[in-house]
Protein backbone atom coordinates (compact mmCIF):
# COMPACT_ATOMS: atom_id res chain seq x y z
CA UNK A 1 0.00 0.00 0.00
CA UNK A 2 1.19 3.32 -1.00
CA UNK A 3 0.20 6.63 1.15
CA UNK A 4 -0.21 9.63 -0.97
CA UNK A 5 -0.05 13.37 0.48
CA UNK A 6 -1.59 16.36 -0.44
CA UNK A 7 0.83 19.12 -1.09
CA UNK A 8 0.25 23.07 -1.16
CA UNK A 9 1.52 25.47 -3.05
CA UNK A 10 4.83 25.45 -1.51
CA UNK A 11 5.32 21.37 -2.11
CA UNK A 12 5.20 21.17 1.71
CA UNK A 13 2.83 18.10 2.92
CA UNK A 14 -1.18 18.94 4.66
CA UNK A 15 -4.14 17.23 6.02
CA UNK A 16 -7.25 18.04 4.80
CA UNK A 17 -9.82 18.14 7.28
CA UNK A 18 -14.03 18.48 7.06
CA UNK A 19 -16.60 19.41 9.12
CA UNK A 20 -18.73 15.77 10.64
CA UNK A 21 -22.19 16.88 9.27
CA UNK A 22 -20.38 16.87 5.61
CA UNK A 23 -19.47 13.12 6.06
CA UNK A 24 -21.86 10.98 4.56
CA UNK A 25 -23.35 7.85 6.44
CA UNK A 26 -21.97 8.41 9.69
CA UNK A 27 -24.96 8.02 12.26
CA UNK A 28 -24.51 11.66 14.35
CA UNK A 29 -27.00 10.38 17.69
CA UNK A 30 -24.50 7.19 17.65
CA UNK A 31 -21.50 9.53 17.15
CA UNK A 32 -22.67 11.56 20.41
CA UNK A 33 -22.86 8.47 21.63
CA UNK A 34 -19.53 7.43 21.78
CA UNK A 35 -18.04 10.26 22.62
CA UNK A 36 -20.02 10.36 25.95
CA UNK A 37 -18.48 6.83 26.65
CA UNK A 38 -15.46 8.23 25.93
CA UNK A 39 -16.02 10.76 28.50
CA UNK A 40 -17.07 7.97 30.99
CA UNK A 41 -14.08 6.28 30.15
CA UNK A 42 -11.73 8.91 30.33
CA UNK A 43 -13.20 9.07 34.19
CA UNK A 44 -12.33 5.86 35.10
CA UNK A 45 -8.58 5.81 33.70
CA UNK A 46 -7.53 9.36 34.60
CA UNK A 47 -8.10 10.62 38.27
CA UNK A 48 -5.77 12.19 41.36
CA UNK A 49 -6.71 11.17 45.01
CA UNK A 50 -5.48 14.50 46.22
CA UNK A 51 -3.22 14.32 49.24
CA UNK A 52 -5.31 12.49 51.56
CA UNK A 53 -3.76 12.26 55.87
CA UNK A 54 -2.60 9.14 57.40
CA UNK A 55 -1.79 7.46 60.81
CA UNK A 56 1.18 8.05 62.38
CA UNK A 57 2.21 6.84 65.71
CA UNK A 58 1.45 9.02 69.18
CA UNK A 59 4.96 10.02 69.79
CA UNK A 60 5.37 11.37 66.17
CA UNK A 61 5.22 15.32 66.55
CA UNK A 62 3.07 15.39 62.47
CA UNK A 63 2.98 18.79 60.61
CA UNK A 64 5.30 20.42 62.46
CA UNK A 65 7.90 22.29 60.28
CA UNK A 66 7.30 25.73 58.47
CA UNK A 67 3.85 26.50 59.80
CA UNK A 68 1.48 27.48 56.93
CA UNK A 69 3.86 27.59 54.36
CA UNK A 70 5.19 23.72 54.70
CA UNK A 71 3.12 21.13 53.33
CA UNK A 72 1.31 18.88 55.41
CA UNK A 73 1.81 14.55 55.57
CA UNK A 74 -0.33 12.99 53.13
CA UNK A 75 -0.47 10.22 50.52
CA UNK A 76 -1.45 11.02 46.84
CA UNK A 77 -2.19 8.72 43.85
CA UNK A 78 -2.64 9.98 39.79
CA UNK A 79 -3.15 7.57 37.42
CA UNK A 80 -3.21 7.61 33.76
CA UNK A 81 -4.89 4.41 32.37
CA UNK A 82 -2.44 1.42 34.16
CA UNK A 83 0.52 4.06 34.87
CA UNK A 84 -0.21 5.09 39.05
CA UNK A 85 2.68 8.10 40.06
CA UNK A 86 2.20 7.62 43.71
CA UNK A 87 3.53 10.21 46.62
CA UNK A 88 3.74 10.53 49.82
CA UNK A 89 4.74 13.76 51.88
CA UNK A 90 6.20 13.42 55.58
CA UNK A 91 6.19 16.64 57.69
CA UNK A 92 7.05 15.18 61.55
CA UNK A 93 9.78 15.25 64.20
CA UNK A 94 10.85 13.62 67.21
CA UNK A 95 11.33 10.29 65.17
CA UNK A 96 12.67 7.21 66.53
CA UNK A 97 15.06 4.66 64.96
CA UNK A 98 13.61 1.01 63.90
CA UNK A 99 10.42 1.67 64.62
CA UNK A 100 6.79 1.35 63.01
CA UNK A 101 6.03 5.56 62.78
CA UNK A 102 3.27 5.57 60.37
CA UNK A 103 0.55 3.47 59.26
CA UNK A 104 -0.13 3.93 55.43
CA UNK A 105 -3.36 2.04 53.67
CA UNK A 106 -2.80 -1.38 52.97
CA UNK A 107 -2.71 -1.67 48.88
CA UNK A 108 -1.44 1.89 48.51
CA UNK A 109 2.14 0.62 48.36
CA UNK A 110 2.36 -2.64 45.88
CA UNK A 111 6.19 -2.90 46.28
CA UNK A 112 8.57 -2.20 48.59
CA UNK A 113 9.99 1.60 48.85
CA UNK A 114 12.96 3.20 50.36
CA UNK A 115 14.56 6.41 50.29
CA UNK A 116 16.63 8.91 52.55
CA UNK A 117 15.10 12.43 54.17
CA UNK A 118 15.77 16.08 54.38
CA UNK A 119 16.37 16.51 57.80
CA UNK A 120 18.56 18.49 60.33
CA UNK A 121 22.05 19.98 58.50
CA UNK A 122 24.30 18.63 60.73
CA UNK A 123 23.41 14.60 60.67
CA UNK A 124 23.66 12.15 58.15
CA UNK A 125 20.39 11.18 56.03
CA UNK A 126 17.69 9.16 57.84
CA UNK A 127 16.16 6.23 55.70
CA UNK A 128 12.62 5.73 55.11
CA UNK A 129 10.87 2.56 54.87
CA UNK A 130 7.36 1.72 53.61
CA UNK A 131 6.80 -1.29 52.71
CA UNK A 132 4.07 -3.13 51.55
CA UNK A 133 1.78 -4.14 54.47
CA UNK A 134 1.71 -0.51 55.20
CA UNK A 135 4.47 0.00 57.63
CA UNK A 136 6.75 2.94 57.31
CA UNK A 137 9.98 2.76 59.60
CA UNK A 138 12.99 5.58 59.87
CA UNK A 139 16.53 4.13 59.61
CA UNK A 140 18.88 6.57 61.64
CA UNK A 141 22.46 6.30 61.81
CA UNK A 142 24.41 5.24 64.74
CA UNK A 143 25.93 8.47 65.87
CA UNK A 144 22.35 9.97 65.65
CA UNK A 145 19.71 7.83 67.32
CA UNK A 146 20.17 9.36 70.81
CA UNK A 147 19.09 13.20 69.45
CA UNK A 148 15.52 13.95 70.48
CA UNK A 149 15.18 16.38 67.66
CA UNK A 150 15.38 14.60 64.70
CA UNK A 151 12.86 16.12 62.36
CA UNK A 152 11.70 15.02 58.80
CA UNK A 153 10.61 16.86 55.70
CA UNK A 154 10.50 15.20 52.37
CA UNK A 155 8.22 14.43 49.31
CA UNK A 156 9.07 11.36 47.73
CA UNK A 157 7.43 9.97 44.31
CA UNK A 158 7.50 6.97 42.12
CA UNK A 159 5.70 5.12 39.75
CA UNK A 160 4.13 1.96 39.81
């Protein structure tokens, strides 16, 4: 099969393109139709939870750093079709090492996640946990654990 293209005065290739009541034999109530399932499709692959709060432990001091203008903790999910770009926002301090600080949905996590924090200048990275059967968990180094004001404030996102 050969594909032919139009060309304009200037030899340079274009698309012709028509108005749908001059198209002959195309049912217009079926077209409408279709594009309103369309529409209702379009619904059910494309959405954004917002950032929606979570659980996190008693001790945890939650949406503590830079007052109105920090974010607050939350989870977020936006999906196109099968592609989810998940999120999830921690704003808390006084955290302890090796220990369950948060309690995130069960399902909103398919696989295993792990990345270090913004946190206090002068000590080394803390590591997050979350993991699938909702736990998150903060990993601090040795020559940190015993500081009481270890403080987290980090947006982390991937894709799933």
């Amino acid at each position: 099969m050969e594909i032919k293209y139009s060309l304009d005065e200037n030899q340079e290739k274009y698309y012709s393109a028509t108005h749908k009541s001059a198209v002959q034999g195309i049912d217009l109530e079926k077209m409408e139709t279709n594009i309103d399932d369309l529409m209702s499709f379009k619904e059910t692959v494309i959405g954004n939870t917002g950032w929606v709060d979570f659980e996190f432990i008693p001790e945890i001091d939650k949406n503590t750093r830079f007052g109105d203008d920090g974010f607050k903790c939350g989870l977020k999910e936006v999906r196109f079709g099968d592609i989810r770009i998940k999120s999830i926002r921690l704003n808390i301090g006084k955290v302890p090492h090796d220990k369950q600080i948060a309690y995130i949905p069960k399902g909103f996590i398919t696989k295993n996640q792990y990345f270090n924090t913004a946190t206090n200048g002068n000590i080394k990275p803390i590591r997050i946990a979350m993991e699938t059967d909702g736990t998150l968990k903060a990993y601090i180094n040795y020559d940190d654990r015993d500081r009481s004001d270890l403080w987290i404030y980090q947006q982390f996102t991937w894709l799933e």
